[in-house]
PDB file of N, CA and C in Angstrom:
ATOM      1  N   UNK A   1       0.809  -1.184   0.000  1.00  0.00           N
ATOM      2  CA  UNK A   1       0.000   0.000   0.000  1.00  0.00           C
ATOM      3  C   UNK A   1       0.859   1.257   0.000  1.00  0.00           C
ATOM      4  N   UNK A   2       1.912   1.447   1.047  1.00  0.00           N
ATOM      5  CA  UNK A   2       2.876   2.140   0.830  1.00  0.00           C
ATOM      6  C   UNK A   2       3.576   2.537  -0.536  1.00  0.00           C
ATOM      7  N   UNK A   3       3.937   1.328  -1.170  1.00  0.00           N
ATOM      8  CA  UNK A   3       4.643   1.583  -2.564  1.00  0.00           C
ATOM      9  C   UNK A   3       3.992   2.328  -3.606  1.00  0.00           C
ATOM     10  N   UNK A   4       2.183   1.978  -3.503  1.00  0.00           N
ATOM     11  CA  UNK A   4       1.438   2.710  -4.442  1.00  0.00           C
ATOM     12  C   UNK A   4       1.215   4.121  -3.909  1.00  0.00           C
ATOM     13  N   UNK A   5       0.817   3.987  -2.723  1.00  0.00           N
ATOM     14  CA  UNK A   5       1.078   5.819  -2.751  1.00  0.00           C
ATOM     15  C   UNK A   5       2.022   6.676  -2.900  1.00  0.00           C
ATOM     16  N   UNK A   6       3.690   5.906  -2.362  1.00  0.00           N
ATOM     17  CA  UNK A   6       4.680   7.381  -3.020  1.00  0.00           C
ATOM     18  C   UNK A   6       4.852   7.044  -4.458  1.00  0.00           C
ATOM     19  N   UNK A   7       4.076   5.844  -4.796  1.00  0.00           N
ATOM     20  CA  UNK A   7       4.088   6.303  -6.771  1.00  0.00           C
ATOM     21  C   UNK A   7       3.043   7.035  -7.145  1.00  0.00           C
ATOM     22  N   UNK A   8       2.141   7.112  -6.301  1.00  0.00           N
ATOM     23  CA  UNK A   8       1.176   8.184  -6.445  1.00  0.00           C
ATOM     24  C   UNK A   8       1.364   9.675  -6.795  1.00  0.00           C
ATOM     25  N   UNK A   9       2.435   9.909  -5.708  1.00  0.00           N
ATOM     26  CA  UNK A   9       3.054  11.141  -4.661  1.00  0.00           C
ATOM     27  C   UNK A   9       4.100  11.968  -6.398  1.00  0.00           C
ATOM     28  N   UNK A  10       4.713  10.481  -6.563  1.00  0.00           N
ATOM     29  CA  UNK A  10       5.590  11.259  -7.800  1.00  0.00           C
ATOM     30  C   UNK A  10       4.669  11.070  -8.728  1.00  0.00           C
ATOM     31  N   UNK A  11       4.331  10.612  -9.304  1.00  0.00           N
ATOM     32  CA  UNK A  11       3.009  10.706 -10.303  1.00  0.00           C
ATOM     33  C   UNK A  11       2.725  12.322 -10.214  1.00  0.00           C
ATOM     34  N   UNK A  12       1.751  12.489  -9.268  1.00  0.00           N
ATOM     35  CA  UNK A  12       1.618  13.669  -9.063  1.00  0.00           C
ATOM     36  C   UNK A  12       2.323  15.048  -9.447  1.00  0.00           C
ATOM     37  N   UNK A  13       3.458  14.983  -8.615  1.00  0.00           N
ATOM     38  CA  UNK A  13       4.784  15.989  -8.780  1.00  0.00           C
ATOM     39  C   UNK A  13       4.914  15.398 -10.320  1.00  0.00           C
ATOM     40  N   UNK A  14       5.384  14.862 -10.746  1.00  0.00           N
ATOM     41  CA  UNK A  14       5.837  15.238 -12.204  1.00  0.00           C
ATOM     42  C   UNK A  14       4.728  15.712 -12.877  1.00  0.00           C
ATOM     43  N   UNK A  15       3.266  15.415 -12.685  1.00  0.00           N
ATOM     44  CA  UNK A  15       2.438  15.931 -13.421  1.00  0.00           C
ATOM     45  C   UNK A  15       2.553  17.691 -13.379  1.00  0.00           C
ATOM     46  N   UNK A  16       2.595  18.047 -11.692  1.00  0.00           N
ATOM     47  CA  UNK A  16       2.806  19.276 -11.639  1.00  0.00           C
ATOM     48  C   UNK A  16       3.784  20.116 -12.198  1.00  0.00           C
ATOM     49  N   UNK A  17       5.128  19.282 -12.544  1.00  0.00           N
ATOM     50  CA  UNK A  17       6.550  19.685 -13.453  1.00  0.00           C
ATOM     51  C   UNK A  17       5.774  19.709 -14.200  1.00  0.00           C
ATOM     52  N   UNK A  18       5.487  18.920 -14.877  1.00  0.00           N
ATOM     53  CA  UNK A  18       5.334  18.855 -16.107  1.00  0.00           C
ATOM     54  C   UNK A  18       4.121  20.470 -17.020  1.00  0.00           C
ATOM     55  N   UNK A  19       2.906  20.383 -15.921  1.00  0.00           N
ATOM     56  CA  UNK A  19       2.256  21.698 -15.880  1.00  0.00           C
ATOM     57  C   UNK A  19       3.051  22.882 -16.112  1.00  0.00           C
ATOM     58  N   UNK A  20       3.839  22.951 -15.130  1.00  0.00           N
ATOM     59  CA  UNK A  20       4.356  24.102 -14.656  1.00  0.00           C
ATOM     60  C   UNK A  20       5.333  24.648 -15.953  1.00  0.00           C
ATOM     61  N   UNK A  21       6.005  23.563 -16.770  1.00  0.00           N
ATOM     62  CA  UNK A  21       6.876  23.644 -18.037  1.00  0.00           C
ATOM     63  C   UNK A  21       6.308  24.313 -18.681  1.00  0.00           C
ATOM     64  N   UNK A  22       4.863  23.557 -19.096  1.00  0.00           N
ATOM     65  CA  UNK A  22       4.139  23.919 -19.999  1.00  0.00           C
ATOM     66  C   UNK A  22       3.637  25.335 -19.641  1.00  0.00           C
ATOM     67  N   UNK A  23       3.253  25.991 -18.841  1.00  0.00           N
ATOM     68  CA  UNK A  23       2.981  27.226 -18.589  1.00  0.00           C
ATOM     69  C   UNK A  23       4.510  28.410 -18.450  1.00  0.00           C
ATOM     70  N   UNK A  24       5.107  28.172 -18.286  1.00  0.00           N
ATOM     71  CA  UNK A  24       6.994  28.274 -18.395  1.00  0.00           C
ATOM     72  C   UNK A  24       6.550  28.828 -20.100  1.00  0.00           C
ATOM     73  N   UNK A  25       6.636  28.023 -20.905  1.00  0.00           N
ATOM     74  CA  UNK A  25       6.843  27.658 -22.123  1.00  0.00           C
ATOM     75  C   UNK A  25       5.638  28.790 -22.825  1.00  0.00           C
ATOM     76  N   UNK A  26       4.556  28.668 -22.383  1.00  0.00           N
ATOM     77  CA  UNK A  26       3.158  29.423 -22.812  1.00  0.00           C
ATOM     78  C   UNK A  26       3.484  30.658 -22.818  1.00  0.00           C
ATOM     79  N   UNK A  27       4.079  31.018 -21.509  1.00  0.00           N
ATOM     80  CA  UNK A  27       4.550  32.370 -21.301  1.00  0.00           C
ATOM     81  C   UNK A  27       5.581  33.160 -21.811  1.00  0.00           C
ATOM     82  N   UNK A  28       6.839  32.380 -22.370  1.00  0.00           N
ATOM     83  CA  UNK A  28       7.858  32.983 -23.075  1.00  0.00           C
ATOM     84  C   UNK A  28       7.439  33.550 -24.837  1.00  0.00           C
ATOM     85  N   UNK A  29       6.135  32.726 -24.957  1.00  0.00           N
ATOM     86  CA  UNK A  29       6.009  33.326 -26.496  1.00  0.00           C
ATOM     87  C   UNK A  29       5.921  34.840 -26.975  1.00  0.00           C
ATOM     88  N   UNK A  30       5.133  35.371 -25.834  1.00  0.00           N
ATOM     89  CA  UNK A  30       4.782  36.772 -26.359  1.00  0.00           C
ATOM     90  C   UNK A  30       6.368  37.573 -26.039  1.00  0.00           C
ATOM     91  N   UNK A  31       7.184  37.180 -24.872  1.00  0.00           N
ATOM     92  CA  UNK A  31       8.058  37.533 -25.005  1.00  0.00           C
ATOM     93  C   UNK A  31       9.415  37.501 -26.317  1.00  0.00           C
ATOM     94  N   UNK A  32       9.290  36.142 -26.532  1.00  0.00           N
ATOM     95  CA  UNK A  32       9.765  36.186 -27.846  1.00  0.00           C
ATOM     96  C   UNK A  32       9.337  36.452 -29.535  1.00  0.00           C
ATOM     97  N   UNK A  33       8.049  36.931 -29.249  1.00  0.00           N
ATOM     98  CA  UNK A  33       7.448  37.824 -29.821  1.00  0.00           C
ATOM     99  C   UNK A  33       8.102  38.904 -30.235  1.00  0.00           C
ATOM    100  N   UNK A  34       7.875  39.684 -28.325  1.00  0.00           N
ATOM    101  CA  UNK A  34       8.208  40.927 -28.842  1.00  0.00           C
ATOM    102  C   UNK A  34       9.860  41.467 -28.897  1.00  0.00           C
ATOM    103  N   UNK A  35      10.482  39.968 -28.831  1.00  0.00           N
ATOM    104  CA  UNK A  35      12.009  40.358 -28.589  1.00  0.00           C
ATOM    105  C   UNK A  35      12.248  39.842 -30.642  1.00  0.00           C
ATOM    106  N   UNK A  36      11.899  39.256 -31.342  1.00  0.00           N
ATOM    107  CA  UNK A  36      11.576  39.078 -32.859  1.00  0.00           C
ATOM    108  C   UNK A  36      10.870  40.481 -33.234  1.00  0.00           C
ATOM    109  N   UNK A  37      10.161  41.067 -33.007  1.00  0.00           N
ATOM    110  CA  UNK A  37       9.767  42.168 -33.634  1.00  0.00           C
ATOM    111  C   UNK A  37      11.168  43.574 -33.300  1.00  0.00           C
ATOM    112  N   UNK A  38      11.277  43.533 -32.108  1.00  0.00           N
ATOM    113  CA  UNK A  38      12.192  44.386 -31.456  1.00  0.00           C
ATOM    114  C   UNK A  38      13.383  44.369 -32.377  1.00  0.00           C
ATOM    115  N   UNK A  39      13.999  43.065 -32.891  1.00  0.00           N
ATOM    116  CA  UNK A  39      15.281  43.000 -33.858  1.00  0.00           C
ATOM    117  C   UNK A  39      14.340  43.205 -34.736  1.00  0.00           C
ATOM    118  N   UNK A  40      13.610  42.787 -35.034  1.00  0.00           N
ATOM    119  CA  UNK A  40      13.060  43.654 -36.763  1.00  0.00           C
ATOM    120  C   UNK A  40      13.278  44.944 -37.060  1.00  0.00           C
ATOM    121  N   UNK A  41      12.811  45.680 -36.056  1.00  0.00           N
ATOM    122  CA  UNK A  41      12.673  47.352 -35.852  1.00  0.00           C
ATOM    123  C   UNK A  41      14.037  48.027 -35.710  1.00  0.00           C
ATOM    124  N   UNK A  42      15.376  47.370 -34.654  1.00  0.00           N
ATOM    125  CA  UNK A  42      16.410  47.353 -34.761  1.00  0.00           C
ATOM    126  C   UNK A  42      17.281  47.573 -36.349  1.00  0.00           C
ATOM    127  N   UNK A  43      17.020  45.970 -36.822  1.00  0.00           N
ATOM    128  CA  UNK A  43      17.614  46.084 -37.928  1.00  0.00           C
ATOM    129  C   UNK A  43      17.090  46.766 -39.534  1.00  0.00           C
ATOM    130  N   UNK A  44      15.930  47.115 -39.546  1.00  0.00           N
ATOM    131  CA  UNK A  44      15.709  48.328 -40.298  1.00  0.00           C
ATOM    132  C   UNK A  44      16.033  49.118 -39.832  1.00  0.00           C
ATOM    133  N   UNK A  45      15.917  50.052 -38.358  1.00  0.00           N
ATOM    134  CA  UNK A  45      16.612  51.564 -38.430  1.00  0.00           C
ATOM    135  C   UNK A  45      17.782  51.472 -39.124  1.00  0.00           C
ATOM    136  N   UNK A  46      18.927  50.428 -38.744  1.00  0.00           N
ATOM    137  CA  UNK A  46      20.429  50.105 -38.287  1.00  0.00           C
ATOM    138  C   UNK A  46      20.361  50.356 -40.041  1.00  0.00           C
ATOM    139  N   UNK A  47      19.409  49.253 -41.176  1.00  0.00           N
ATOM    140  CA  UNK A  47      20.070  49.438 -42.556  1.00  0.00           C
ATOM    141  C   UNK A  47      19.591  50.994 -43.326  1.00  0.00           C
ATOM    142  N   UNK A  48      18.329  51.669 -42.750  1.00  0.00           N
ATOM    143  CA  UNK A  48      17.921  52.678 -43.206  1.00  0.00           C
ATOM    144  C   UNK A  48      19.203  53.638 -43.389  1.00  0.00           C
ATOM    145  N   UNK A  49      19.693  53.704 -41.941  1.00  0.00           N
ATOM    146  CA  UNK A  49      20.549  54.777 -41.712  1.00  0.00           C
ATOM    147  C   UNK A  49      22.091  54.717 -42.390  1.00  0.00           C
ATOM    148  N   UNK A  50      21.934  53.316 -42.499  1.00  0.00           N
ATOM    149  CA  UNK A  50      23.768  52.580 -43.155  1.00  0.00           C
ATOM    150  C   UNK A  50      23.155  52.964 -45.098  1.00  0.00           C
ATOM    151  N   UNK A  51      22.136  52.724 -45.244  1.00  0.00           N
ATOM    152  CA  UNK A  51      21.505  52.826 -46.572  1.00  0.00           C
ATOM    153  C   UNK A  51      21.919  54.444 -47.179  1.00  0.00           C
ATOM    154  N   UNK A  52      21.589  55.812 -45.793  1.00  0.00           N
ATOM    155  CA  UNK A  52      21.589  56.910 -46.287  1.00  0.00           C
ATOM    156  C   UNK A  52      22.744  57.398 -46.275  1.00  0.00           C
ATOM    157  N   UNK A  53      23.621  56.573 -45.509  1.00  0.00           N
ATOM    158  CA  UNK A  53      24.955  57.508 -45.099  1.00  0.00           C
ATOM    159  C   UNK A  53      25.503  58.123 -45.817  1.00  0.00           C
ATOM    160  N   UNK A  54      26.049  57.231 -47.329  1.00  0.00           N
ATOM    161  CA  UNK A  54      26.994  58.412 -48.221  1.00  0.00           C
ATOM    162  C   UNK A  54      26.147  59.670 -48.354  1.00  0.00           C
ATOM    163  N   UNK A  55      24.819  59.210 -48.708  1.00  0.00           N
ATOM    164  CA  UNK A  55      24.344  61.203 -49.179  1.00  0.00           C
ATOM    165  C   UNK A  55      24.250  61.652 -48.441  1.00  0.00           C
ATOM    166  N   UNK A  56      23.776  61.753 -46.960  1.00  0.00           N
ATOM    167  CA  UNK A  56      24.070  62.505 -45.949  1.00  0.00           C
ATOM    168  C   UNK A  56      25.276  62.716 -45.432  1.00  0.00           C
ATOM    169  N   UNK A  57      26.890  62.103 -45.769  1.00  0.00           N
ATOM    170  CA  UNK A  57      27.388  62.621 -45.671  1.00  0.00           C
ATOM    171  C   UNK A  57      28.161  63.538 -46.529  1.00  0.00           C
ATOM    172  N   UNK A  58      27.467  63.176 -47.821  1.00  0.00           N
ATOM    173  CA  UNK A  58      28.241  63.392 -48.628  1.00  0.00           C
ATOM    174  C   UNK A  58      27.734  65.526 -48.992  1.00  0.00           C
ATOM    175  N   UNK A  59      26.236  65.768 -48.622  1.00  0.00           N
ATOM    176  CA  UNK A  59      25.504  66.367 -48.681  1.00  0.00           C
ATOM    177  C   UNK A  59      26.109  67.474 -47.563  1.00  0.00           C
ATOM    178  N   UNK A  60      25.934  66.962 -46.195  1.00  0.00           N
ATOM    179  CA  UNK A  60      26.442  67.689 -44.649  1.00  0.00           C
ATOM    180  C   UNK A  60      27.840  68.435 -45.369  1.00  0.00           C
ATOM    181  N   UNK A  61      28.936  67.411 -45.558  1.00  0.00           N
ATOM    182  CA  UNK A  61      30.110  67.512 -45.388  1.00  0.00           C
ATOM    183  C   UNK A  61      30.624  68.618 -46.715  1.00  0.00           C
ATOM    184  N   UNK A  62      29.771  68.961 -47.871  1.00  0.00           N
ATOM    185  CA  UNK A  62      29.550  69.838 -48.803  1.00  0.00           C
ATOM    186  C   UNK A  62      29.593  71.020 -48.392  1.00  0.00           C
ATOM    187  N   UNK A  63      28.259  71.251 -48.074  1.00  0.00           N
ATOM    188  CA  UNK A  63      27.519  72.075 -47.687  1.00  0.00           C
ATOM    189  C   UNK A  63      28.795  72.923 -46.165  1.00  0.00           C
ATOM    190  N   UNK A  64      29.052  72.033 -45.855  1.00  0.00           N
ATOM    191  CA  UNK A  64      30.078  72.746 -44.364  1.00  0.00           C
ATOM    192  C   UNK A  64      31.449  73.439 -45.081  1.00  0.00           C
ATOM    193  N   UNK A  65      32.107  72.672 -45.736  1.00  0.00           N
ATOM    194  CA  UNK A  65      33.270  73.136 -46.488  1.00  0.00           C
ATOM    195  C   UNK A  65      33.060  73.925 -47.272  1.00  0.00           C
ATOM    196  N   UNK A  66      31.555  74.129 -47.970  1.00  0.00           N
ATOM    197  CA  UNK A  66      31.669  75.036 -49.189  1.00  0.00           C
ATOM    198  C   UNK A  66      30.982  76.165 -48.146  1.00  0.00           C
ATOM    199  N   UNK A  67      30.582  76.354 -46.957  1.00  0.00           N
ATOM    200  CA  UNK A  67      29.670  77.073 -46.236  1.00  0.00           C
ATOM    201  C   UNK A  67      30.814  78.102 -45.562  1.00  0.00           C
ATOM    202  N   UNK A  68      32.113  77.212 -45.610  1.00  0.00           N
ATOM    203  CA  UNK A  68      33.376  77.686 -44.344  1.00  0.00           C
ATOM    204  C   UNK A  68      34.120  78.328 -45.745  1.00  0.00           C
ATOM    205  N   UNK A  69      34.289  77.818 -46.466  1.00  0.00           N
ATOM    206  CA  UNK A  69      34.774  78.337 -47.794  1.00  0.00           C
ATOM    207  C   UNK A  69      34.579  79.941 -48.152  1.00  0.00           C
ATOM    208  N   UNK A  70      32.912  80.016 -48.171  1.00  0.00           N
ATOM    209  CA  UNK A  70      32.500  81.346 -49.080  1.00  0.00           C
ATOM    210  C   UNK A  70      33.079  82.300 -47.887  1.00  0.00           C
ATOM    211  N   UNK A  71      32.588  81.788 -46.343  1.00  0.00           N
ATOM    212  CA  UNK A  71      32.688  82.334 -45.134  1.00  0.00           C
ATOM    213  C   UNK A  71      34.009  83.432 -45.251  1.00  0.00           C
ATOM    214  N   UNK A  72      34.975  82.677 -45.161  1.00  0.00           N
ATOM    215  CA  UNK A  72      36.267  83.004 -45.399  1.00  0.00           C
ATOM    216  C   UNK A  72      36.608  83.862 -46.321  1.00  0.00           C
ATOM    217  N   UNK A  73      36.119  83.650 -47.807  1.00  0.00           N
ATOM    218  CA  UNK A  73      36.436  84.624 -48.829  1.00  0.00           C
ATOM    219  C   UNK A  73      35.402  85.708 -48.229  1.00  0.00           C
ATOM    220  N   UNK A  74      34.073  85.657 -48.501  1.00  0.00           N
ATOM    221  CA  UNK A  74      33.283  87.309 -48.427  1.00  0.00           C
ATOM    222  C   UNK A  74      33.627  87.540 -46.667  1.00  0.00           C
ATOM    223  N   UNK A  75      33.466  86.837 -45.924  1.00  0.00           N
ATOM    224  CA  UNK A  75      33.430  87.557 -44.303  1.00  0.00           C
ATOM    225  C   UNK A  75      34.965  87.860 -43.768  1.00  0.00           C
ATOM    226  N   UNK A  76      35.751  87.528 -44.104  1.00  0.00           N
ATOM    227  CA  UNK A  76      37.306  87.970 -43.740  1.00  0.00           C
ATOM    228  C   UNK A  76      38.164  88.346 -44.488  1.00  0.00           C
ATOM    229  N   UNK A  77      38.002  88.111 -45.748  1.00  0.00           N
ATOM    230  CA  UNK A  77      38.762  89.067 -47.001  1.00  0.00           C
ATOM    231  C   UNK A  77      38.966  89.528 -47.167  1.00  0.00           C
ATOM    232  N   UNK A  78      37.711  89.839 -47.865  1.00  0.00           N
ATOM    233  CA  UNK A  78      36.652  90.572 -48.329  1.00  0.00           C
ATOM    234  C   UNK A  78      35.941  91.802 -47.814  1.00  0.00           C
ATOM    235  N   UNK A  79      36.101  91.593 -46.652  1.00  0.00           N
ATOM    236  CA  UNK A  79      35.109  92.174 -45.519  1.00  0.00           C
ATOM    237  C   UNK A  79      34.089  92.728 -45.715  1.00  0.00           C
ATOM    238  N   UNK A  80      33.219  91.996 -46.476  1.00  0.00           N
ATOM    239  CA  UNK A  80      32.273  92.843 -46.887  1.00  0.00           C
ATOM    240  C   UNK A  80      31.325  92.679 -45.346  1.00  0.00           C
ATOM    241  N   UNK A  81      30.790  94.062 -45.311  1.00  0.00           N
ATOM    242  CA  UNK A  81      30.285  94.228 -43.943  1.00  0.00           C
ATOM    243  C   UNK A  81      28.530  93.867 -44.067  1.00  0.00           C
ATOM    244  N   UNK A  82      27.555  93.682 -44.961  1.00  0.00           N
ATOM    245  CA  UNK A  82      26.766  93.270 -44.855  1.00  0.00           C
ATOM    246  C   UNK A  82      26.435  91.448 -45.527  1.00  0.00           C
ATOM    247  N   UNK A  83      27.404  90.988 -45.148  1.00  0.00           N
ATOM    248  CA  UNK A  83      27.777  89.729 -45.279  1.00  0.00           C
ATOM    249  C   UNK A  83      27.497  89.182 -43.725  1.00  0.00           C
ATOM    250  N   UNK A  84      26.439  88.169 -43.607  1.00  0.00           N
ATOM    251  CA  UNK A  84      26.666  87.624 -42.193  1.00  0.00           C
ATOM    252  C   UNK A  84      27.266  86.735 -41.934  1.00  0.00           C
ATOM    253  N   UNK A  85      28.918  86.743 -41.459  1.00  0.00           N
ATOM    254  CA  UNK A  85      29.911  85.552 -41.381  1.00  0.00           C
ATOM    255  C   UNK A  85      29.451  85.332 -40.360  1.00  0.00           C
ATOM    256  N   UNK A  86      29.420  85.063 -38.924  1.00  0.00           N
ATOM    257  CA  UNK A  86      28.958  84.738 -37.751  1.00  0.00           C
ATOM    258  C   UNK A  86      27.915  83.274 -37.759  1.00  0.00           C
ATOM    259  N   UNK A  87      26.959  83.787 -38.650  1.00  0.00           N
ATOM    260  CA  UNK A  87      25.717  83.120 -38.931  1.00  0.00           C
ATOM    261  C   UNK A  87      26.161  81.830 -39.797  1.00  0.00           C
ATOM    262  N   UNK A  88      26.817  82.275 -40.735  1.00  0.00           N
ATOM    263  CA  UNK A  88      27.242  81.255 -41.778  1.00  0.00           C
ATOM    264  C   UNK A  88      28.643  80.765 -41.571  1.00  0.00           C
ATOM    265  N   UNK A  89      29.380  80.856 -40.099  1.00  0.00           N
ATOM    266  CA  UNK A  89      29.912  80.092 -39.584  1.00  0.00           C
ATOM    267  C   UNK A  89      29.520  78.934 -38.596  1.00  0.00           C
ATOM    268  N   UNK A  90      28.309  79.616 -37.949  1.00  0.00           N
ATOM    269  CA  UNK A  90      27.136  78.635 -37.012  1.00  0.00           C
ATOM    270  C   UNK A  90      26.513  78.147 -38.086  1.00  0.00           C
ATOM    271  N   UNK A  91      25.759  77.802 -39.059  1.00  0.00           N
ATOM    272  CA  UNK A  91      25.682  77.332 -39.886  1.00  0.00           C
ATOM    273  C   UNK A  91      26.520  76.128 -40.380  1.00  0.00           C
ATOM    274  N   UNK A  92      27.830  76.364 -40.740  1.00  0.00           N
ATOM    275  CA  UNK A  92      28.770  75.354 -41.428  1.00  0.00           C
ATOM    276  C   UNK A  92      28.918  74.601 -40.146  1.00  0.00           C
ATOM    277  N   UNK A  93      29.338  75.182 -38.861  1.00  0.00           N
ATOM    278  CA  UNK A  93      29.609  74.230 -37.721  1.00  0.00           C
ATOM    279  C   UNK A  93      28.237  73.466 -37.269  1.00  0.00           C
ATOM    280  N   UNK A  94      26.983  73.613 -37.520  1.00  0.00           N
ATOM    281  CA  UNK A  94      25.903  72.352 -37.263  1.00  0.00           C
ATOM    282  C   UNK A  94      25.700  71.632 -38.583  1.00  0.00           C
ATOM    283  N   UNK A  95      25.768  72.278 -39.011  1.00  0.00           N
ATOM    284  CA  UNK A  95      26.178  70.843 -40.251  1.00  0.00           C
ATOM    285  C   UNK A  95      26.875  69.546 -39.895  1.00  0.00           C
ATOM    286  N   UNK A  96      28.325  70.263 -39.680  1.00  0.00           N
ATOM    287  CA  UNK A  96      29.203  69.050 -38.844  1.00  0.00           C
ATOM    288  C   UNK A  96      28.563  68.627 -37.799  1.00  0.00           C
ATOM    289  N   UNK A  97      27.865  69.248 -37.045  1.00  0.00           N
ATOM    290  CA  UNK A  97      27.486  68.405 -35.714  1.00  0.00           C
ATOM    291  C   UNK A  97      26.494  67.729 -36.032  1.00  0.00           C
ATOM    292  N   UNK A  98      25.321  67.639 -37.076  1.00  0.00           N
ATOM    293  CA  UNK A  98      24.625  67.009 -37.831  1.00  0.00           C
ATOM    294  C   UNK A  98      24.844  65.774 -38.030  1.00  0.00           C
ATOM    295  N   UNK A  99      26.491  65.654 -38.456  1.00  0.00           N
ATOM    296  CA  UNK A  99      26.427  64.708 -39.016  1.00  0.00           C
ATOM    297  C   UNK A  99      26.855  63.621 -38.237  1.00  0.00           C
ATOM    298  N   UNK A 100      27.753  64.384 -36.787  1.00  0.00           N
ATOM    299  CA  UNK A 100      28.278  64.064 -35.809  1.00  0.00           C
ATOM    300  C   UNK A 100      27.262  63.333 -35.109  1.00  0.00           C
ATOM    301  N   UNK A 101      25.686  63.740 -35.114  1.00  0.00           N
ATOM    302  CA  UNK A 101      24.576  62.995 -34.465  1.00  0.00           C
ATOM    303  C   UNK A 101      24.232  61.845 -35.404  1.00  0.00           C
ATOM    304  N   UNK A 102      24.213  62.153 -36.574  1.00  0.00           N
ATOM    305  CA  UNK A 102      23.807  60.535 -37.661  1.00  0.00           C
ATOM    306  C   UNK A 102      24.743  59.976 -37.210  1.00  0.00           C
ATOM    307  N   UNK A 103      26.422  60.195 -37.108  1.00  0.00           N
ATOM    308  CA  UNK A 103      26.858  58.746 -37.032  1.00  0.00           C
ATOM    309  C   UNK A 103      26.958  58.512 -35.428  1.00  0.00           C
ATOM    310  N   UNK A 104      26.162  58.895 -34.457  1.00  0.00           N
ATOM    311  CA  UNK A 104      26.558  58.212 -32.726  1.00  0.00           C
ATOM    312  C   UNK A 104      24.834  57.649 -33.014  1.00  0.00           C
ATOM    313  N   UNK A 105      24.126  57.938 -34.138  1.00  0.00           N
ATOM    314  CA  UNK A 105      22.605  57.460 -34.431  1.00  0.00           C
ATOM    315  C   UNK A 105      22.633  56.492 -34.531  1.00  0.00           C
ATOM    316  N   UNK A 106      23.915  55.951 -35.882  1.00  0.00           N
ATOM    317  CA  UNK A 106      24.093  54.627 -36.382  1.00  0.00           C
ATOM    318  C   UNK A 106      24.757  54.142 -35.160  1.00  0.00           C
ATOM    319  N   UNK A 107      25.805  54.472 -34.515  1.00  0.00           N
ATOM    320  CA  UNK A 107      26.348  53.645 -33.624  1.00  0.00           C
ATOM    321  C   UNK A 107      25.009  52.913 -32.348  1.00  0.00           C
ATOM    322  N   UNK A 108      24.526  53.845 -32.091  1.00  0.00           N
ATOM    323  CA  UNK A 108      23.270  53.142 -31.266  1.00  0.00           C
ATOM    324  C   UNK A 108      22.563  52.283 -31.533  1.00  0.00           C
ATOM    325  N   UNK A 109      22.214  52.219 -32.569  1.00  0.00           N
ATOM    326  CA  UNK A 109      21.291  51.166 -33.402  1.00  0.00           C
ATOM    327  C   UNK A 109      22.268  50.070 -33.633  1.00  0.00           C
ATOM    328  N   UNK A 110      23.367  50.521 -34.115  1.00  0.00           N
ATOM    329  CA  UNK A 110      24.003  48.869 -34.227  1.00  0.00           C
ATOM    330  C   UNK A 110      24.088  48.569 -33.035  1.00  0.00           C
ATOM    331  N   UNK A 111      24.808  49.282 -31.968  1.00  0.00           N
ATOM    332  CA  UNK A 111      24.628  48.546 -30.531  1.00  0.00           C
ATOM    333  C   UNK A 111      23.307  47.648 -30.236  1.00  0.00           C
ATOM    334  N   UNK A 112      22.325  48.345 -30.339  1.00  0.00           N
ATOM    335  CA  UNK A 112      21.288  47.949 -29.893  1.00  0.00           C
ATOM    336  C   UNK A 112      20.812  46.647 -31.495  1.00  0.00           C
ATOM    337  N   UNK A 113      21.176  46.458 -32.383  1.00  0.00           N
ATOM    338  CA  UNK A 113      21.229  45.480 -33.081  1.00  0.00           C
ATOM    339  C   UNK A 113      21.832  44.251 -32.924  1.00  0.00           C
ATOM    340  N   UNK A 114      22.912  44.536 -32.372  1.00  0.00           N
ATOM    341  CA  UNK A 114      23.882  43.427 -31.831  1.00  0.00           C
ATOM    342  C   UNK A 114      23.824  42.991 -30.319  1.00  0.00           C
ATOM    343  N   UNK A 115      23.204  44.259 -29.838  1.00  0.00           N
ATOM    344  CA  UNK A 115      22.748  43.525 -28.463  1.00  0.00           C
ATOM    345  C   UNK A 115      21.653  42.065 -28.563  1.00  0.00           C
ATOM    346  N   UNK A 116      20.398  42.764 -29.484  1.00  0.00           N
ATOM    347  CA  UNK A 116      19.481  41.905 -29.235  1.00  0.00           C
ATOM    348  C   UNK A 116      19.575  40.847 -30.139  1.00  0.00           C
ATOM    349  N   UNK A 117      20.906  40.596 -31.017  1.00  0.00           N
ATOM    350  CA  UNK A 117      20.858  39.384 -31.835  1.00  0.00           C
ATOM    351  C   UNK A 117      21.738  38.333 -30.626  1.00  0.00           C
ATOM    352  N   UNK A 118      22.004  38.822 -29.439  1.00  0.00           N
ATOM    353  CA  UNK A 118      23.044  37.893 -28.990  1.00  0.00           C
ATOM    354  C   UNK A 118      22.185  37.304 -27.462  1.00  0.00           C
TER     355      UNK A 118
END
């Protein structure tokens, strides 16, 4: 009588393992759900931004040199006095910082790309 009840006893307990897996298991889906969508969203920003880079930099980095360029000839030359060098030196310098934010943009996203592929 003894023998059949602690086979009872584990009977039992593994049924309850066994439950408990299965609800374990039920529960990780939506998480891996939303950790599969999460690298989706990841790795489109990550190629959008790797996709635009040459023309944005190629565009920023123009625009700053040819911006510091004219700067130089009409605002210090030149001196022409209704020339606003000041402006179109703040100007050429956010450009650069422009571009200085796209690429710590891309660096985040790949971080965060390579975080969640690992």
């Amino acid at each position: 009588m003894e023998v059949t009840l602690v086979k009872d006893v584990q009977a039992r307990d593994e049924a309850q393992a066994i439950s408990q897996l299965q609800v374990r298991k039920v529960s990780r889906v939506p998480l891996r759900l939303a950790q599969l969508i999460w690298r989706g969203m990841s790795a489109l920003i990550l190629f959008t931004l790797a996709v635009f880079e040459p023309v944005v930099r190629y565009v920023l980095v123009s625009l700053g040199v040819l911006g510091l360029f004219v700067t130089i000839v009409f605002g210090f030359f030149l001196e022409m006095e209704e020339f606003p060098k000041w402006s179109m030196l703040g100007l050429c310098g956010s450009c650069f910082l422009i571009l200085a934010t796209y690429y710590l943009a891309m660096r985040a996203s790949a971080s965060l790309y390579v975080r969640s592929n690992s």
